[in-house]
Protein backbone atom coordinates (compact mmCIF):
# COMPACT_ATOMS: atom_id res chain seq x y z
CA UNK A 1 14.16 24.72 18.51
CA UNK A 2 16.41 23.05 15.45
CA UNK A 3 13.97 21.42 13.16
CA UNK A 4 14.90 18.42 11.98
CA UNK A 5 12.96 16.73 8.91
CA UNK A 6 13.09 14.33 6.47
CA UNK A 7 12.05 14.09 3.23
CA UNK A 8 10.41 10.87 1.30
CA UNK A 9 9.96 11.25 -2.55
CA UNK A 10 7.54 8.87 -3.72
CA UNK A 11 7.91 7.77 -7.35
CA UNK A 12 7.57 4.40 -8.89
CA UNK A 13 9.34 5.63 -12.42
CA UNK A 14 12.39 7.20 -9.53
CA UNK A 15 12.49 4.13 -7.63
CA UNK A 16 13.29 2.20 -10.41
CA UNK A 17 15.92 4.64 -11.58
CA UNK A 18 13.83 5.50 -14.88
CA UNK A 19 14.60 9.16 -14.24
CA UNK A 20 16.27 11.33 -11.33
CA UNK A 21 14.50 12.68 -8.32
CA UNK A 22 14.10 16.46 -8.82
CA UNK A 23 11.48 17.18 -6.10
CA UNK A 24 13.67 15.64 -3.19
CA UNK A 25 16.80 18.10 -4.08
CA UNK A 26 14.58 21.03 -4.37
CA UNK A 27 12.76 20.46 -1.24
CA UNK A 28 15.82 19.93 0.61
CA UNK A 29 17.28 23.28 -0.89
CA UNK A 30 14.73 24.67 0.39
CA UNK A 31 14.03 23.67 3.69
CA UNK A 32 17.97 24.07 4.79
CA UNK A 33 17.18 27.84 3.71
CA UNK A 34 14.77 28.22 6.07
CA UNK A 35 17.65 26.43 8.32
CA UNK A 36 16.01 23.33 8.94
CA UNK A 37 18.11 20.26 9.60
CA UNK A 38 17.52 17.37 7.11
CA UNK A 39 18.34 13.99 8.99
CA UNK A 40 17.50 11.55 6.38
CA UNK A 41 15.71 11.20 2.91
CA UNK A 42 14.11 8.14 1.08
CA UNK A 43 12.90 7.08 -1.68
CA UNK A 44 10.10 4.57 -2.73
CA UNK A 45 7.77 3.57 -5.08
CA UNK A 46 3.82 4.87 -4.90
CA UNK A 47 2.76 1.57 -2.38
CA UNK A 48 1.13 2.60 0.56
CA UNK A 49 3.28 -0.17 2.59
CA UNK A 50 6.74 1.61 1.90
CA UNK A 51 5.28 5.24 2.12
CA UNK A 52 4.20 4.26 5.57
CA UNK A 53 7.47 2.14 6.58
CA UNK A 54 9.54 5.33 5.32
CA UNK A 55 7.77 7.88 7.79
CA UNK A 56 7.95 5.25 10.49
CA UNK A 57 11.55 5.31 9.68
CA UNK A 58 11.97 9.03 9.52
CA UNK A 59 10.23 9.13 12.88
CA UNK A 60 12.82 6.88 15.11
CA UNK A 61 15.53 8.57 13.52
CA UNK A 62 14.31 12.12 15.04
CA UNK A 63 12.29 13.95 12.47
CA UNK A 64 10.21 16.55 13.46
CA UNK A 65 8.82 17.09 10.01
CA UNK A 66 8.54 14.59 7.12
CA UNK A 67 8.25 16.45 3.56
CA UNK A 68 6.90 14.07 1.04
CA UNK A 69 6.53 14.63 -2.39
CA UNK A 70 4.56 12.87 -4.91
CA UNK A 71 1.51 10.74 -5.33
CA UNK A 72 -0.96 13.20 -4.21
CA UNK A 73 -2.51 13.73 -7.91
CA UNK A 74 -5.83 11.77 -9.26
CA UNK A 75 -3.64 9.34 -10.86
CA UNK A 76 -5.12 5.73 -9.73
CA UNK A 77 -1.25 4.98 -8.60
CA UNK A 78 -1.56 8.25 -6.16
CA UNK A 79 -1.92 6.69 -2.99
CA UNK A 80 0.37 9.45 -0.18
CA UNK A 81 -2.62 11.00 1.53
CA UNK A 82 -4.62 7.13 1.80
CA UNK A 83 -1.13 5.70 3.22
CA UNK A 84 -0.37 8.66 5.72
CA UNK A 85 -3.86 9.11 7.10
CA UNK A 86 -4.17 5.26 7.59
CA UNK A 87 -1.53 5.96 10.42
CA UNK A 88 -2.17 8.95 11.22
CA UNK A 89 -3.36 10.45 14.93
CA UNK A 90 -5.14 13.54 12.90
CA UNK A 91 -5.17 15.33 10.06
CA UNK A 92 -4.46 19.20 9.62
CA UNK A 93 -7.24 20.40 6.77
CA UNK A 94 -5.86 24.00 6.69
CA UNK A 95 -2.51 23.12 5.34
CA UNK A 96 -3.82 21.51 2.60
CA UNK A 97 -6.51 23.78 2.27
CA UNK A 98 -3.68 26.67 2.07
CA UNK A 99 -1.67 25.09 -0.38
CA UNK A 100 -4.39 24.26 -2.91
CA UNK A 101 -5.57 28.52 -2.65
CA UNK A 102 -2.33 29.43 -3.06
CA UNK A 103 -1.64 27.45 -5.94
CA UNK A 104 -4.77 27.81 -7.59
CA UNK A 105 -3.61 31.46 -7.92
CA UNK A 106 -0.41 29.92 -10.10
CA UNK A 107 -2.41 26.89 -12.07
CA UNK A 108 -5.83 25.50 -12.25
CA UNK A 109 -4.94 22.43 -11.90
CA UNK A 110 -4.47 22.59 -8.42
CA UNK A 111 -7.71 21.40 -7.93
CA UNK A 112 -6.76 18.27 -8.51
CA UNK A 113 -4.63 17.91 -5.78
CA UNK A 114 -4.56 16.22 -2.96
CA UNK A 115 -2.17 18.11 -0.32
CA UNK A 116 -2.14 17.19 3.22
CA UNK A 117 -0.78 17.17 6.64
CA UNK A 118 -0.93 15.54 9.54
CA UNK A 119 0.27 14.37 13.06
CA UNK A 120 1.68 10.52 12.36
CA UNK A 121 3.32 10.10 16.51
CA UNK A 122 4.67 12.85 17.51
CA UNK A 123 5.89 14.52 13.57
CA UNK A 124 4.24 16.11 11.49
CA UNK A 125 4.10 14.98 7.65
CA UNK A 126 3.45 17.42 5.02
CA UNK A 127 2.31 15.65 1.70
CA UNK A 128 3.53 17.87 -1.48
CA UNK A 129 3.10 17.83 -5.28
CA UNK A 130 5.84 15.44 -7.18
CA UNK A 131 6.47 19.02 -8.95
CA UNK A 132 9.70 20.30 -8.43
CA UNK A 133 8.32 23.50 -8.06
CA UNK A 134 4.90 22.64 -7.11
CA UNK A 135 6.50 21.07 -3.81
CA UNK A 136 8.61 24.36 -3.21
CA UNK A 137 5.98 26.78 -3.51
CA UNK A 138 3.87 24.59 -1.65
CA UNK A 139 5.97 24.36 1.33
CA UNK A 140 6.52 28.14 1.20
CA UNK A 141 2.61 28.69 1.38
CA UNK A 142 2.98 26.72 5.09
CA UNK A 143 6.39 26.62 6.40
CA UNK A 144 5.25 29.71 8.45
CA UNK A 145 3.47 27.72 10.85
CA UNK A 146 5.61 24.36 10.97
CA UNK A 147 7.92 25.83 13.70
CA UNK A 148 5.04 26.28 16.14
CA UNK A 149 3.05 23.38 15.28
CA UNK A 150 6.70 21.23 16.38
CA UNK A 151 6.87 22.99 19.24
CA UNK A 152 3.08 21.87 20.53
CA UNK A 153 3.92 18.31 19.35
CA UNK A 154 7.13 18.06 21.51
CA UNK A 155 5.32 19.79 24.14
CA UNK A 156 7.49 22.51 24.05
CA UNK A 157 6.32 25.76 26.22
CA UNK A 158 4.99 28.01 23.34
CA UNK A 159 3.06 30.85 25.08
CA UNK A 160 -0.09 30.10 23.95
């Protein structure tokens, strides 16, 4: 199956074109080298309103997988994983979990962060580091298991 995402970078300083979105570009480089389709992207300032309109977007226009990136720090402005579990059906812990071990091998500050997933419908919505590179290696830590974790939320016959 083609996955098709969508990526929301969520940046008040971005949104109001104080500086360009890095993390958005890299994460779309990336995910079209794993060969993943990206339908739409968005971006929007750290309110829990238009993070949440944005993946409700993303979702009627077909995304299997929403990549966002930013507002998952300590800062009091970081509000990604509040706004996506409010409308969320579940959460995922082990992604997160993954991508904080993983990156606490690369910085110790990776304690502070807040990396998530979860099922929001029928997509699922990966919440990565405003880093450039923080939201690359990030995804790399868990894209491994995004293909069949689409495939049980489209009810696709997996084996299992």
């Amino acid at each position: 199956m083609q996955i098709e995402a969508g990526i929301i970078t969520i940046s008040d300083r971005a949104s109001r074109g104080q500086y360009d979105d890095l993390a958005g570009p890299a994460l779309r480089q990336a995910a079209v080298a794993r060969g993943w389709k990206i339908l739409v992207e968005s971006l929007v300032p750290d309110e829990k309103r238009d993070i949440q309109r944005a993946i409700r977007e993303q979702i009627e226009k077909g995304c299997h997988v929403i990549l966002t990136t930013g507002g998952t720090g300590v800062a009091l402005r970081d509000v990604t994983p509040e706004a996506v579990l409010e409308i969320a059906v579940r959460e995922l812990p082990g992604f997160g979990e993954v991508m904080r071990m993983e990156s606490m091998k690369i910085t110790h500050n990776a304690i502070l962060s807040r990396n998530l997933a979860a099922v929001v419908d029928k997509s699922l919505v990966i919440c990565l580091p405003g880093k450039p590179s923080g939201a690359v290696e990030c995804l790399g830590f868990v894209a491994a298991a995004v293909p069949h974790c689409v495939d049980v939320l489209r009810e696709a016959s997996t084996g299992c």
